[in-house]
C-alpha atoms as a PDB file:
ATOM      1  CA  UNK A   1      48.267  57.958 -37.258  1.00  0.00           C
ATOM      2  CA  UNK A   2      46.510  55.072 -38.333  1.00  0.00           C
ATOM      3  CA  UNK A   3      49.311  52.742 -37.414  1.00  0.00           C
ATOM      4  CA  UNK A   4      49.233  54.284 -34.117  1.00  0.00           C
ATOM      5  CA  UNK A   5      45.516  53.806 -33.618  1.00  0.00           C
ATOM      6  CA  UNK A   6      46.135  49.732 -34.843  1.00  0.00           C
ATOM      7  CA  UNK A   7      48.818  49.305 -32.287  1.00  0.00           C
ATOM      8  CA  UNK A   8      47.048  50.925 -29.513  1.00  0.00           C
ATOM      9  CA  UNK A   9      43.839  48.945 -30.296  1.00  0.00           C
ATOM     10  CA  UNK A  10      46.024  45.693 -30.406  1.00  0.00           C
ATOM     11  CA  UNK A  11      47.581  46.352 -27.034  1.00  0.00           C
ATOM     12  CA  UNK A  12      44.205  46.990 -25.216  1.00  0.00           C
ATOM     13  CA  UNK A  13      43.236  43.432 -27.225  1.00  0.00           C
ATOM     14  CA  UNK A  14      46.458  41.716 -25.737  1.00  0.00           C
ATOM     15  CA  UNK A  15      45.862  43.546 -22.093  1.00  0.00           C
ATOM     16  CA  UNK A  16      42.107  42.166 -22.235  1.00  0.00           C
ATOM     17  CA  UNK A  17      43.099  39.217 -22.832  1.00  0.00           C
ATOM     18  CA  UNK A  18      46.074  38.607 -20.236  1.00  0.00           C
ATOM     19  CA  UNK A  19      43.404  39.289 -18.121  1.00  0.00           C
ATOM     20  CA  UNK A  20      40.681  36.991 -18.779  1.00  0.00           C
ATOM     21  CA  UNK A  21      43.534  33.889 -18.607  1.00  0.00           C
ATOM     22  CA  UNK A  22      44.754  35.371 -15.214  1.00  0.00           C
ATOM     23  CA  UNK A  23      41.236  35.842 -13.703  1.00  0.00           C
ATOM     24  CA  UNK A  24      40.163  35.918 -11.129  1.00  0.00           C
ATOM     25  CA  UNK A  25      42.442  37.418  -8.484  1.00  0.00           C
ATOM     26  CA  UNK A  26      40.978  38.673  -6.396  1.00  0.00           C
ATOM     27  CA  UNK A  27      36.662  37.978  -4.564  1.00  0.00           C
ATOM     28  CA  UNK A  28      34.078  38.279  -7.295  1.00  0.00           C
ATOM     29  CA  UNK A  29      30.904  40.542  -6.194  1.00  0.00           C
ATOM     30  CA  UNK A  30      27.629  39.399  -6.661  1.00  0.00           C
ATOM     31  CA  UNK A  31      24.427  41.562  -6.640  1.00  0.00           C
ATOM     32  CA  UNK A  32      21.767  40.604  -5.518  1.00  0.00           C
ATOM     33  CA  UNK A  33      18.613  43.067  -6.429  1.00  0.00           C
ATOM     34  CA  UNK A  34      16.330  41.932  -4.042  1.00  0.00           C
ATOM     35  CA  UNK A  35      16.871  41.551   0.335  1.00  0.00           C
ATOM     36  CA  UNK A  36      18.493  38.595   2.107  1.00  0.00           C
ATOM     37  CA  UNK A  37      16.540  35.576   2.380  1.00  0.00           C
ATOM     38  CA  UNK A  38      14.511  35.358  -0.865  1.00  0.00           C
ATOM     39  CA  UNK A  39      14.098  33.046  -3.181  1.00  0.00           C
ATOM     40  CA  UNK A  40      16.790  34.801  -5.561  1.00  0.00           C
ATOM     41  CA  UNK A  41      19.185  35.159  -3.059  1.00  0.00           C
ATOM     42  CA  UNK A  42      18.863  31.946  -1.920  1.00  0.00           C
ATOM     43  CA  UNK A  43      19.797  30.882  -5.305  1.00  0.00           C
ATOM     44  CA  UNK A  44      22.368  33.019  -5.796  1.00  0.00           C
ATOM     45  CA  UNK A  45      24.254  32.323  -2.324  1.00  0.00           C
ATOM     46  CA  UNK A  46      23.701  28.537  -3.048  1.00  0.00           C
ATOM     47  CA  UNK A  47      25.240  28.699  -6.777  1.00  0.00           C
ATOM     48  CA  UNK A  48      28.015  31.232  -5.667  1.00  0.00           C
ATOM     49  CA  UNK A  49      29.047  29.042  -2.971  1.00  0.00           C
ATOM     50  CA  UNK A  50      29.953  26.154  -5.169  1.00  0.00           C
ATOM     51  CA  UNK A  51      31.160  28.622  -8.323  1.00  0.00           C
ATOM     52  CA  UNK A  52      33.699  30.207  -5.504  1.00  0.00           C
ATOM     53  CA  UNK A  53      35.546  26.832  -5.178  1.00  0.00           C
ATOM     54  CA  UNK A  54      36.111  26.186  -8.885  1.00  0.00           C
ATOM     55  CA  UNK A  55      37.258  29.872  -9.728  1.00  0.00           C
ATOM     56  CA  UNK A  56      39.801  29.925  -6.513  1.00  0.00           C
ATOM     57  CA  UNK A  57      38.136  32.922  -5.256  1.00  0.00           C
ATOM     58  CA  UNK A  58      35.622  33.890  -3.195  1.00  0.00           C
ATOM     59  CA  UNK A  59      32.132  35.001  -4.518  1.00  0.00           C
ATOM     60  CA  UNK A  60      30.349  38.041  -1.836  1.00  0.00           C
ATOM     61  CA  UNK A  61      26.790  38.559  -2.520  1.00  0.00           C
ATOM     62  CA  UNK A  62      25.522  42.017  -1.783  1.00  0.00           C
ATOM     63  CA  UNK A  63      21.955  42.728  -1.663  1.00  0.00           C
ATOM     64  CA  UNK A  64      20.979  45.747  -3.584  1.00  0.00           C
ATOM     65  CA  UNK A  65      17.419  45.734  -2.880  1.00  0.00           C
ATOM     66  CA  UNK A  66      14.577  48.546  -4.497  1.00  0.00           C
ATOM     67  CA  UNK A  67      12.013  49.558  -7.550  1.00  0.00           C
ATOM     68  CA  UNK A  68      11.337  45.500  -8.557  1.00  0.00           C
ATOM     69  CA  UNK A  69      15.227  44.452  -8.037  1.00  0.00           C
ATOM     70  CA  UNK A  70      15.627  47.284 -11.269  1.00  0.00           C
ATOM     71  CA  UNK A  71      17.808  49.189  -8.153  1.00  0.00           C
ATOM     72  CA  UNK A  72      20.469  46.875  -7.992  1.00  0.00           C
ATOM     73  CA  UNK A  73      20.717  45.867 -11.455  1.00  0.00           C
ATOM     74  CA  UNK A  74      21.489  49.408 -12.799  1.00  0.00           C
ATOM     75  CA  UNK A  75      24.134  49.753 -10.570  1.00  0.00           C
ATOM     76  CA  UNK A  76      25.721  46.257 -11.526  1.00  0.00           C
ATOM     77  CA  UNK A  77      25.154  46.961 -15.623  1.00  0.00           C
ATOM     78  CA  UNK A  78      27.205  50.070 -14.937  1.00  0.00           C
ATOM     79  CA  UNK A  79      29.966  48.357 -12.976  1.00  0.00           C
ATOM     80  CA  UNK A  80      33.226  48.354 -14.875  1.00  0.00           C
ATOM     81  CA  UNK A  81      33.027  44.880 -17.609  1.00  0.00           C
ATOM     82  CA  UNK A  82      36.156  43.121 -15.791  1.00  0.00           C
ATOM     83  CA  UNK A  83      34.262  40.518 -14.468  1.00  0.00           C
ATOM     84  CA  UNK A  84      34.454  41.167 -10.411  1.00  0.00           C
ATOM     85  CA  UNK A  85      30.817  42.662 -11.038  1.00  0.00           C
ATOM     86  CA  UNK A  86      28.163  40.153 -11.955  1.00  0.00           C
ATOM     87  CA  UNK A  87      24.259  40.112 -11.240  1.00  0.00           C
ATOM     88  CA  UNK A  88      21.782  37.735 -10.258  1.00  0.00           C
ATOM     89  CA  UNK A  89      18.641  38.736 -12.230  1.00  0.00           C
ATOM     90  CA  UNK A  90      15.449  37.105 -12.571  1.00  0.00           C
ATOM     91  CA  UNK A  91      12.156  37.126 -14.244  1.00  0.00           C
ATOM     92  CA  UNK A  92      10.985  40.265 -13.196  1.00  0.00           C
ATOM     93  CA  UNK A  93      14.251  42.564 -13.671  1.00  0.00           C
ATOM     94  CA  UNK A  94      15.386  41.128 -17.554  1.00  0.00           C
ATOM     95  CA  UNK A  95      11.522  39.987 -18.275  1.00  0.00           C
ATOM     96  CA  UNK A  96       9.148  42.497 -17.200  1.00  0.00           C
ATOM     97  CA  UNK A  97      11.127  45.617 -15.754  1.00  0.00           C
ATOM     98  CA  UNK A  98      10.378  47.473 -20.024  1.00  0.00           C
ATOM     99  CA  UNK A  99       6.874  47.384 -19.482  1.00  0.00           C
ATOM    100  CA  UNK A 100       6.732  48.157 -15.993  1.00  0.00           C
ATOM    101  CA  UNK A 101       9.770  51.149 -15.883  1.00  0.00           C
ATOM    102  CA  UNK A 102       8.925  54.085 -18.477  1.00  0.00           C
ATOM    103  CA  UNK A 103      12.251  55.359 -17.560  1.00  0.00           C
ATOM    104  CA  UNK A 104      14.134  52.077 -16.809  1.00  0.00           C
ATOM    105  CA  UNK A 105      17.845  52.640 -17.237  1.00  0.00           C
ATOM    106  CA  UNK A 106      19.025  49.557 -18.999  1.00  0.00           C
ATOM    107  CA  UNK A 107      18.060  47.208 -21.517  1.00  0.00           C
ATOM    108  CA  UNK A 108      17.781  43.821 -20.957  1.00  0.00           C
ATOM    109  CA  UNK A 109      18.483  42.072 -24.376  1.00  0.00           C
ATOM    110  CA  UNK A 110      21.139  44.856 -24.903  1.00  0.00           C
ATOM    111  CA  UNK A 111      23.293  45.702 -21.891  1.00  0.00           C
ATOM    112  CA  UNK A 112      24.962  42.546 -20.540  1.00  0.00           C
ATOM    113  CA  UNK A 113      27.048  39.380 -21.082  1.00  0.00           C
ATOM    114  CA  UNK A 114      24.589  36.512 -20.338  1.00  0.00           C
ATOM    115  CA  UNK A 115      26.166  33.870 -18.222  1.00  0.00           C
ATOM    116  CA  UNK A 116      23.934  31.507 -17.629  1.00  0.00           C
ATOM    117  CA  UNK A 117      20.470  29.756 -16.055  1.00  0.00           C
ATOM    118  CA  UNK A 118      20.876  29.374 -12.795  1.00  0.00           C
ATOM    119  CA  UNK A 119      17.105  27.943 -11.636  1.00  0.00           C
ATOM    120  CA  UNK A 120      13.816  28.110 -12.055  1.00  0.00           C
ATOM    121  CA  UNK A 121      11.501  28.119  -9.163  1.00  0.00           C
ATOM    122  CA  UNK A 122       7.649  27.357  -9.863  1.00  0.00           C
ATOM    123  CA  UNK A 123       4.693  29.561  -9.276  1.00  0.00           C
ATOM    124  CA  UNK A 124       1.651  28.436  -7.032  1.00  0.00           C
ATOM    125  CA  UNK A 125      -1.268  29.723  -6.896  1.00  0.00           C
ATOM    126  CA  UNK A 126      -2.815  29.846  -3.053  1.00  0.00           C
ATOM    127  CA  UNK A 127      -5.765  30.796  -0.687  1.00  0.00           C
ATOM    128  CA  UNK A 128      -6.260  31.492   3.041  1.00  0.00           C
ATOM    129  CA  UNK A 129      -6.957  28.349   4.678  1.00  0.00           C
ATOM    130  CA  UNK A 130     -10.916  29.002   4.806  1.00  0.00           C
ATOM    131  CA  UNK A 131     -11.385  30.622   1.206  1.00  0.00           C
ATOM    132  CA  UNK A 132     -14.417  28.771  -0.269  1.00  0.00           C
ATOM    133  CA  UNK A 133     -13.414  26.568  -2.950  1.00  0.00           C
ATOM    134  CA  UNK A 134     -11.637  23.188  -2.863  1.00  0.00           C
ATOM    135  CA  UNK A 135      -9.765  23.290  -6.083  1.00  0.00           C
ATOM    136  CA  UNK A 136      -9.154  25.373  -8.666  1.00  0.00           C
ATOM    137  CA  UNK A 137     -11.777  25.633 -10.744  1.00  0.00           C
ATOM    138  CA  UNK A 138     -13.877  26.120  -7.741  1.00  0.00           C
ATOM    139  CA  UNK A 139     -11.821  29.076  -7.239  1.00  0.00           C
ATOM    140  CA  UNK A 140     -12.376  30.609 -10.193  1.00  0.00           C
ATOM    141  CA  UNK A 141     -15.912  30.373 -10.674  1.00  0.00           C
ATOM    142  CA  UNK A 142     -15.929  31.903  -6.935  1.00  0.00           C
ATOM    143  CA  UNK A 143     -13.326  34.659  -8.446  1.00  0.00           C
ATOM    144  CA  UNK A 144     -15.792  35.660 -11.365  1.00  0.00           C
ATOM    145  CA  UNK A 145     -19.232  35.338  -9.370  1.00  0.00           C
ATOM    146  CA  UNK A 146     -17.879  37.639  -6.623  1.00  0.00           C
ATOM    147  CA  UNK A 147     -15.261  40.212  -8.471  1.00  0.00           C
ATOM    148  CA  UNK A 148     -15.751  42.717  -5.770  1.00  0.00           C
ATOM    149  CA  UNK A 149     -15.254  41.257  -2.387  1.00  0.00           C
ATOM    150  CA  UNK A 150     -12.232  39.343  -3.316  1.00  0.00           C
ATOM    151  CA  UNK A 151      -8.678  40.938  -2.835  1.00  0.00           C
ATOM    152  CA  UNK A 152      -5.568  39.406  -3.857  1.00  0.00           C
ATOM    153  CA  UNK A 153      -2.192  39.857  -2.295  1.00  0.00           C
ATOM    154  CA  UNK A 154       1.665  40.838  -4.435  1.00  0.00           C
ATOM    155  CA  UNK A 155       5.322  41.651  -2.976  1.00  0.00           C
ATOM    156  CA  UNK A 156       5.142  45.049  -4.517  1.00  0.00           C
ATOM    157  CA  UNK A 157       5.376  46.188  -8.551  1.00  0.00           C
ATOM    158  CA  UNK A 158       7.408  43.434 -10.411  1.00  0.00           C
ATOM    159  CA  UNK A 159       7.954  41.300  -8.049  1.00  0.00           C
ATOM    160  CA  UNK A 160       7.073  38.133  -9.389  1.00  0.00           C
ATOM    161  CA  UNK A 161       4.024  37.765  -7.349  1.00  0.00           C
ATOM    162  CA  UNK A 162       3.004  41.012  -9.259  1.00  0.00           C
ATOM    163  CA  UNK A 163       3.059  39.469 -12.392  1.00  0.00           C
ATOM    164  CA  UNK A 164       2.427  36.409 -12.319  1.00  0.00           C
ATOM    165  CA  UNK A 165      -1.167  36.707 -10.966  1.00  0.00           C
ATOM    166  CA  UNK A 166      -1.872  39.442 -13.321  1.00  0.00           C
ATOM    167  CA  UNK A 167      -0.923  36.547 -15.759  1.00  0.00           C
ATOM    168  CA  UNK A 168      -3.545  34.533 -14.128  1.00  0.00           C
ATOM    169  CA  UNK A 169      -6.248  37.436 -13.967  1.00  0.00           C
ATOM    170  CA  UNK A 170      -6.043  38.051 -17.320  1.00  0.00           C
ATOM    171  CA  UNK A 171      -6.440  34.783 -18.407  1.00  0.00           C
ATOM    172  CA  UNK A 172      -9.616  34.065 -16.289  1.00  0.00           C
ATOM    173  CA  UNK A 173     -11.122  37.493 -16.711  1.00  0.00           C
ATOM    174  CA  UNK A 174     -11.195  39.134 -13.030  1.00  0.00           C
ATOM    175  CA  UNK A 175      -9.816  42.345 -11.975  1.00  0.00           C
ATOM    176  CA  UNK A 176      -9.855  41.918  -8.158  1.00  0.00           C
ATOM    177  CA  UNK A 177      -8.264  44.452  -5.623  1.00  0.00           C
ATOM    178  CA  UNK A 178      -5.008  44.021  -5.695  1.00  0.00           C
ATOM    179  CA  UNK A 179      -3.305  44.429  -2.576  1.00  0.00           C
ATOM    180  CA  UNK A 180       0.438  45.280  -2.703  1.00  0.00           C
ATOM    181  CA  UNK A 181       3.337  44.761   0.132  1.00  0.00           C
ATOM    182  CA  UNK A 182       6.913  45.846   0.717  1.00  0.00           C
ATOM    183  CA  UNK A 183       7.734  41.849   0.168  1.00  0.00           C
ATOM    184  CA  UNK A 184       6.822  38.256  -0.043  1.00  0.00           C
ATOM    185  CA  UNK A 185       6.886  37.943   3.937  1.00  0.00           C
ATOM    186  CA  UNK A 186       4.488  40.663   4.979  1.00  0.00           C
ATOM    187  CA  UNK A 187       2.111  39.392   1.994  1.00  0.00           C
ATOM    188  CA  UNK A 188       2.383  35.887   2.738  1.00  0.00           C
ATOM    189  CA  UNK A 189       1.615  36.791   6.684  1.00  0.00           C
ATOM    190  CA  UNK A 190      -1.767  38.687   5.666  1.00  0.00           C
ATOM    191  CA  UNK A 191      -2.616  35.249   3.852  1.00  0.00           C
ATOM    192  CA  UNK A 192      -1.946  32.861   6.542  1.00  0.00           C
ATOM    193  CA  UNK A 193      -3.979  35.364   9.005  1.00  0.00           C
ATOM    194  CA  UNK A 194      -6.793  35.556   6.554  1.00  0.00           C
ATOM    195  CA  UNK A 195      -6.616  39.049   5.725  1.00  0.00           C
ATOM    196  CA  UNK A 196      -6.557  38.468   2.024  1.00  0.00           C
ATOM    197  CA  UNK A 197      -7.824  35.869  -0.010  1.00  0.00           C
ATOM    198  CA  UNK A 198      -5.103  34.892  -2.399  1.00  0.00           C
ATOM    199  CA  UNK A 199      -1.762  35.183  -4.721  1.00  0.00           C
ATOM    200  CA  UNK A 200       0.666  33.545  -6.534  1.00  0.00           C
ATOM    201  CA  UNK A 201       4.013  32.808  -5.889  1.00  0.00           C
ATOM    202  CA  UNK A 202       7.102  30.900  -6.188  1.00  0.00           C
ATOM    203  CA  UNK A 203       7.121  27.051  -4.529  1.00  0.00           C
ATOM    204  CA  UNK A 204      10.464  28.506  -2.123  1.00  0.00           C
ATOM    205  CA  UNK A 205       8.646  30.768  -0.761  1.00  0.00           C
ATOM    206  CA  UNK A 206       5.342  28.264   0.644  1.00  0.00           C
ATOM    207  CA  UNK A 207       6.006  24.703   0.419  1.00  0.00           C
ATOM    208  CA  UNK A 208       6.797  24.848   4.148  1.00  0.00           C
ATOM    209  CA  UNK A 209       3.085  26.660   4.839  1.00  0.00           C
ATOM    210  CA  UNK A 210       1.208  24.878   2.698  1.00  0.00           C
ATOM    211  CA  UNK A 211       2.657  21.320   4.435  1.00  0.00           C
ATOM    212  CA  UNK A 212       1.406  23.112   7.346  1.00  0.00           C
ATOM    213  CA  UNK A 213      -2.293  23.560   6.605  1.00  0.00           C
ATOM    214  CA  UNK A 214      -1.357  27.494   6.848  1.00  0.00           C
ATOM    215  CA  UNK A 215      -2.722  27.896   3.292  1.00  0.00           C
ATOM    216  CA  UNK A 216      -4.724  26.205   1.006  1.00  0.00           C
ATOM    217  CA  UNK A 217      -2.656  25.110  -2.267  1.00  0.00           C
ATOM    218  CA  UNK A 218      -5.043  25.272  -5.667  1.00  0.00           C
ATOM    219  CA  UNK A 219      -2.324  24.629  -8.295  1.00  0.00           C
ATOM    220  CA  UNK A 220       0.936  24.434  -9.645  1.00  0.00           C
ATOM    221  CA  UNK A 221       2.165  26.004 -13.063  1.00  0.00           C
ATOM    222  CA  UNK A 222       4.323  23.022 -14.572  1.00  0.00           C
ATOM    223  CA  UNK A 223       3.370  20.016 -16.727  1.00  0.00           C
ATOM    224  CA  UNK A 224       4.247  17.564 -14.094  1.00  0.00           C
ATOM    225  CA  UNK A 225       4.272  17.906 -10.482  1.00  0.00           C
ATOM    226  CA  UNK A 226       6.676  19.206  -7.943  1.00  0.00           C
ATOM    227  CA  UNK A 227       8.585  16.744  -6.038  1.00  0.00           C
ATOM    228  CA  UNK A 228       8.363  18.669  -3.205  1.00  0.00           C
ATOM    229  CA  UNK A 229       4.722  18.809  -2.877  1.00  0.00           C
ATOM    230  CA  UNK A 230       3.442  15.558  -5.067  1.00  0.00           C
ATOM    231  CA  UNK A 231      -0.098  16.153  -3.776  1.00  0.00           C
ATOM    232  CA  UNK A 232      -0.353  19.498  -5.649  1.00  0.00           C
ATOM    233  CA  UNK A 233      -2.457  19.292  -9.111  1.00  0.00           C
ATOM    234  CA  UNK A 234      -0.607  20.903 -11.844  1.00  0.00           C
ATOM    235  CA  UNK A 235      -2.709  24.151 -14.035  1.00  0.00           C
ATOM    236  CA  UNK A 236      -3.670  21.518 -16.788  1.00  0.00           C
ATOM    237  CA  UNK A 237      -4.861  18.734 -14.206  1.00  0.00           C
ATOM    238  CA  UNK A 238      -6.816  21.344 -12.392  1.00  0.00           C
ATOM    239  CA  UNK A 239      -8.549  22.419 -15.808  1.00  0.00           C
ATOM    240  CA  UNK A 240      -6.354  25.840 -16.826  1.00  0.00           C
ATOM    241  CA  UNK A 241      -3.128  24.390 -18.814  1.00  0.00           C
ATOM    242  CA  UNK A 242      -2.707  27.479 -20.559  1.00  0.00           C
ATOM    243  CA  UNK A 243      -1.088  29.091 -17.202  1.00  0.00           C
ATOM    244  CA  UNK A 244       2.143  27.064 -17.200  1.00  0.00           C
ATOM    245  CA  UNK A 245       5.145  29.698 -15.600  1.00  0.00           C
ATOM    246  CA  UNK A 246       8.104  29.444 -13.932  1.00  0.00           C
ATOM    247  CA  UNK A 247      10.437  32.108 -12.603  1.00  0.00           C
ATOM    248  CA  UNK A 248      13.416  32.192 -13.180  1.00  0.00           C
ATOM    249  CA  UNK A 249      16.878  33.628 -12.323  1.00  0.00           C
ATOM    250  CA  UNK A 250      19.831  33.642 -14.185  1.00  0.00           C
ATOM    251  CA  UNK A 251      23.213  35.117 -13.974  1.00  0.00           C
ATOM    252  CA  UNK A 252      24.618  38.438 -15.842  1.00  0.00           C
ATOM    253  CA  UNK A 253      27.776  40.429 -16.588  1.00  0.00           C
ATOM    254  CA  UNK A 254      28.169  44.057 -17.523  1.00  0.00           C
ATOM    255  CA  UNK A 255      28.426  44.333 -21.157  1.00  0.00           C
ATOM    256  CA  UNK A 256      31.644  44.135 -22.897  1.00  0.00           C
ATOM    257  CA  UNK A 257      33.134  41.626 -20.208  1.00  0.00           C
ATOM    258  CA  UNK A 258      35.590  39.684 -22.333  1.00  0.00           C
ATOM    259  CA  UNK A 259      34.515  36.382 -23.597  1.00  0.00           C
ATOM    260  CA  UNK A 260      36.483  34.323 -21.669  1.00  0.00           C
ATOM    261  CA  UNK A 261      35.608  36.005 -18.634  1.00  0.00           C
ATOM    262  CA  UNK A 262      31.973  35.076 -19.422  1.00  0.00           C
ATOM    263  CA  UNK A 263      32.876  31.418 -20.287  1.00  0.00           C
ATOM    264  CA  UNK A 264      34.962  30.873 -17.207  1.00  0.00           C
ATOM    265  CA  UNK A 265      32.130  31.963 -15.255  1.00  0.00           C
ATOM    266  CA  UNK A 266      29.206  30.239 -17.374  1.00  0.00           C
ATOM    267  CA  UNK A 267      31.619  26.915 -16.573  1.00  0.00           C
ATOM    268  CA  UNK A 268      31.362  27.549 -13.342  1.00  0.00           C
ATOM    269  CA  UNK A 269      27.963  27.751 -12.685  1.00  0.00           C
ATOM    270  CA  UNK A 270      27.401  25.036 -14.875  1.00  0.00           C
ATOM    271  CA  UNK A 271      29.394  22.824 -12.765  1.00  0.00           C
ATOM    272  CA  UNK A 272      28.196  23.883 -10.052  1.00  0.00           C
ATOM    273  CA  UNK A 273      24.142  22.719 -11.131  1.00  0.00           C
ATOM    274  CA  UNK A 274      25.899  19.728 -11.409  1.00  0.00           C
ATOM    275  CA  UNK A 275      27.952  19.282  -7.902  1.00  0.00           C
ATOM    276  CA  UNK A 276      25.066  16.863  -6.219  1.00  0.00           C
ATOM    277  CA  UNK A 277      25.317  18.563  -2.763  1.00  0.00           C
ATOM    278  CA  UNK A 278      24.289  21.995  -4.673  1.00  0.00           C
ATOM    279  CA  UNK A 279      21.543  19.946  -6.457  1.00  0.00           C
ATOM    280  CA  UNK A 280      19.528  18.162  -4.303  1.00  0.00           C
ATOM    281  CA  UNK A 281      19.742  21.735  -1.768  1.00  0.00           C
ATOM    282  CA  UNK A 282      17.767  23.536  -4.894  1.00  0.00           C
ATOM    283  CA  UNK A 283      15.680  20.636  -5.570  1.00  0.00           C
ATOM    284  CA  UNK A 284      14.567  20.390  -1.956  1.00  0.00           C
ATOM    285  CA  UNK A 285      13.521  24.018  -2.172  1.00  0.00           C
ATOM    286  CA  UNK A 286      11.177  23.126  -5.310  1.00  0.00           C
ATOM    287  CA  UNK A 287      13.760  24.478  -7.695  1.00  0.00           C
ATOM    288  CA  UNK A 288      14.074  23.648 -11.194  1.00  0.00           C
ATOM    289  CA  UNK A 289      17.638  22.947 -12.992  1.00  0.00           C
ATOM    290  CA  UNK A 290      18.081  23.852 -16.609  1.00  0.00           C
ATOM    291  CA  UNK A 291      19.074  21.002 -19.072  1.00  0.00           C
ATOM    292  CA  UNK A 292      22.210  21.098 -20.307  1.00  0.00           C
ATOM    293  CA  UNK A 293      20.789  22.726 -23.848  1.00  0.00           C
ATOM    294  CA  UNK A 294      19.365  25.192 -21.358  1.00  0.00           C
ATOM    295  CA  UNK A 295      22.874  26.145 -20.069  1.00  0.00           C
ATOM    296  CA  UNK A 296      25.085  28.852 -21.319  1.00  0.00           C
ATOM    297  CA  UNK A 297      25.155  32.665 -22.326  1.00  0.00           C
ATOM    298  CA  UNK A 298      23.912  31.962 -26.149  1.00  0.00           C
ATOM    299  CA  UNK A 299      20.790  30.360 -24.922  1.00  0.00           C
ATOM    300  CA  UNK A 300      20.401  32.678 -22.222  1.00  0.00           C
ATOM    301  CA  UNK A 301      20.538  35.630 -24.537  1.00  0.00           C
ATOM    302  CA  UNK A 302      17.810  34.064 -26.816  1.00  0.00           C
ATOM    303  CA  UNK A 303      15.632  33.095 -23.857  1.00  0.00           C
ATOM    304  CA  UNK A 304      15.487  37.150 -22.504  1.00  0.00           C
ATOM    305  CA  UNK A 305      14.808  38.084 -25.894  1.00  0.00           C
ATOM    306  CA  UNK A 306      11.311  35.753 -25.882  1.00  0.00           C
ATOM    307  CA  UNK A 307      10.547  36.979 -21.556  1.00  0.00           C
ATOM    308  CA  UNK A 308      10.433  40.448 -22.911  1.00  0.00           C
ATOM    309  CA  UNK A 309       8.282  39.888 -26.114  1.00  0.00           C
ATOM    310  CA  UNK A 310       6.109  37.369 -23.513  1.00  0.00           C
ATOM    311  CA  UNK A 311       5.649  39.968 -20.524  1.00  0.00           C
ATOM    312  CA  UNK A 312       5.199  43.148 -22.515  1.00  0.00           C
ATOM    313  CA  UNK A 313       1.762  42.875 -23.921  1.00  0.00           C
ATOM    314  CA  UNK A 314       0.204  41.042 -20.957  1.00  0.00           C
ATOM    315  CA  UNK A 315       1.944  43.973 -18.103  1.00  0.00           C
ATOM    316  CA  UNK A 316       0.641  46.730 -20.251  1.00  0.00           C
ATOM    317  CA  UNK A 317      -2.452  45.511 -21.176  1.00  0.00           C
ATOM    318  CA  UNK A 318      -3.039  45.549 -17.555  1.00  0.00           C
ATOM    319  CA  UNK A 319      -1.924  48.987 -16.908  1.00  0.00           C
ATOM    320  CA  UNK A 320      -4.896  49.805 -18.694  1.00  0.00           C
END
């Protein structure tokens, strides 16, 4: 019996991995948790595009949007681990999604193959065109004096607007009304009319209204300043360096996809951060490209591990 048990084990071994040297062979499907046009899936589509040509076959994004982009990513973890099923995820769904989802059906550090870093896109922090202050420590003082007439706008629980500013909140000490959407672009609208005062978000989702005089632009959260818009002060020259974050989204395979699944695909997205065309269309958007020590499922892995221990305390604390 136990010879039989060996054999069959060893077959399954063999059969795995005829498979991973053969693959793919057929169009790989992408989800996307969040709807078309958003900063994610404008990642995603741009990386996949240039991953499709080194793997031979096709790459189809399908957005799976709902509950913080935790929708979508349960139904990708529980795809079958062959490798046509990978995820985009991002900040919110393998960073905050424990502390935000009581009943959340899949653990982040636990239940996939990390592939890789695909960008990071930095957060701004921005007002309606006429909110009184001129930079960001005018802001704030204008936050704390006036904790009650001052609303602040999000893209609905977990989206990275979401946390982000409760991030900021909590580090200045206001509690303002929060004001939540059913996504960036209904949010973002309600700030460029002047029907709230203001939110956080990532650079791909304003540069092109803040070039515009739509909205006013306090601060960005990086050490150095975004190429795309050099006249924005970064958090520590605008007098707060302790809020320094970036989102981020990275790609993901169901766990137990063979190894060399995983490594054909982490090679493929790693070339493709490095194809210039695919570059400079992500750094034009604001993005940030990890380094090449950033690159890979090992790091990856390690890097969730610290999001969750990061976000937990900070989400909770203010769910109190």
């Amino acid at each position: 019996m136990r010879k039989c048990i060996l054999a069959l084990a060893a077959a399954v071994s063999l059969a795995g991995a005829a498979q991973a040297q053969t693959y793919p062979q057929r169009p790989i499907n992408m989800v996307v948790p969040f709807a078309a046009g958003g900063p994610t899936d404008i990642v995603a589509r741009m990386v996949a595009e240039n991953m499709s040509k080194t793997l031979g076959q096709q790459i189809v994004v399908e957005n799976v949007a709902g509950a913080g982009g935790t929708t979508g990513i349960t139904r990708a973890s529980q795809a079958k681990p062959d490798g046509y099923t990978i995820m985009m995820g991002h900040m919110g769904t393998h960073g905050a999604a424990p502390a935000l989802y009581a009943n959340l059906k899949y653990d982040p550090t636990k239940d996939f193959e990390p592939v890789g870093m695909a960008a990071g896109t930095p957060i701004l922090i921005v007002t309606k065109k006429n909110f009184p202050a001129k930079d960001l420590k005018e802001m704030i003082a204008y936050l704390k004096a006036n904790p009650d007439k001052v609303n602040q706008a999000h893209a609905g629980i977990g989206a990275v607007s979401h946390m982000t500013c409760i991030l900021f909140n909590s580090q200045i000490g206001v509690k303002p009304t929060a004001v939540p959407y059913s996504g960036t672009g209904p949010a973002l609208n309600d700030l460029v009319s002047g029907q709230v005062d203001y939110m956080c978000d990532q650079i791909v989702n304003l540069v092109s209204q803040i070039k515009a005089g739509s909205i006013k632009a306090m601060a960005i959260a990086m050490p150095e300043r975004s190429p795309a818009l050099p006249d924005v002060p970064t958090t520590k020259e605008a007098g707060m360096p302790e809020y320094e974050v970036t989102a981020w989204n990275a790609i993901f395979a169901p766990k137990d996809t063979p190894k060399e699944i995983v490594t054909a695909l982490s090679a493929a997205l790693d070339k493709a951060l490095d194809d210039a065309p695919t570059k400079a269309r992500l750094l034009e958007l604001g993005a940030v490209l990890p380094t090449k020590a950033e690159r890979g499922g090992d790091w990856l892995g390690g890097f969730v591990k610290k999001e969750v221990a990061r976000w937990t305390p900070v989400l909770k604390d203010a769910s109190k």
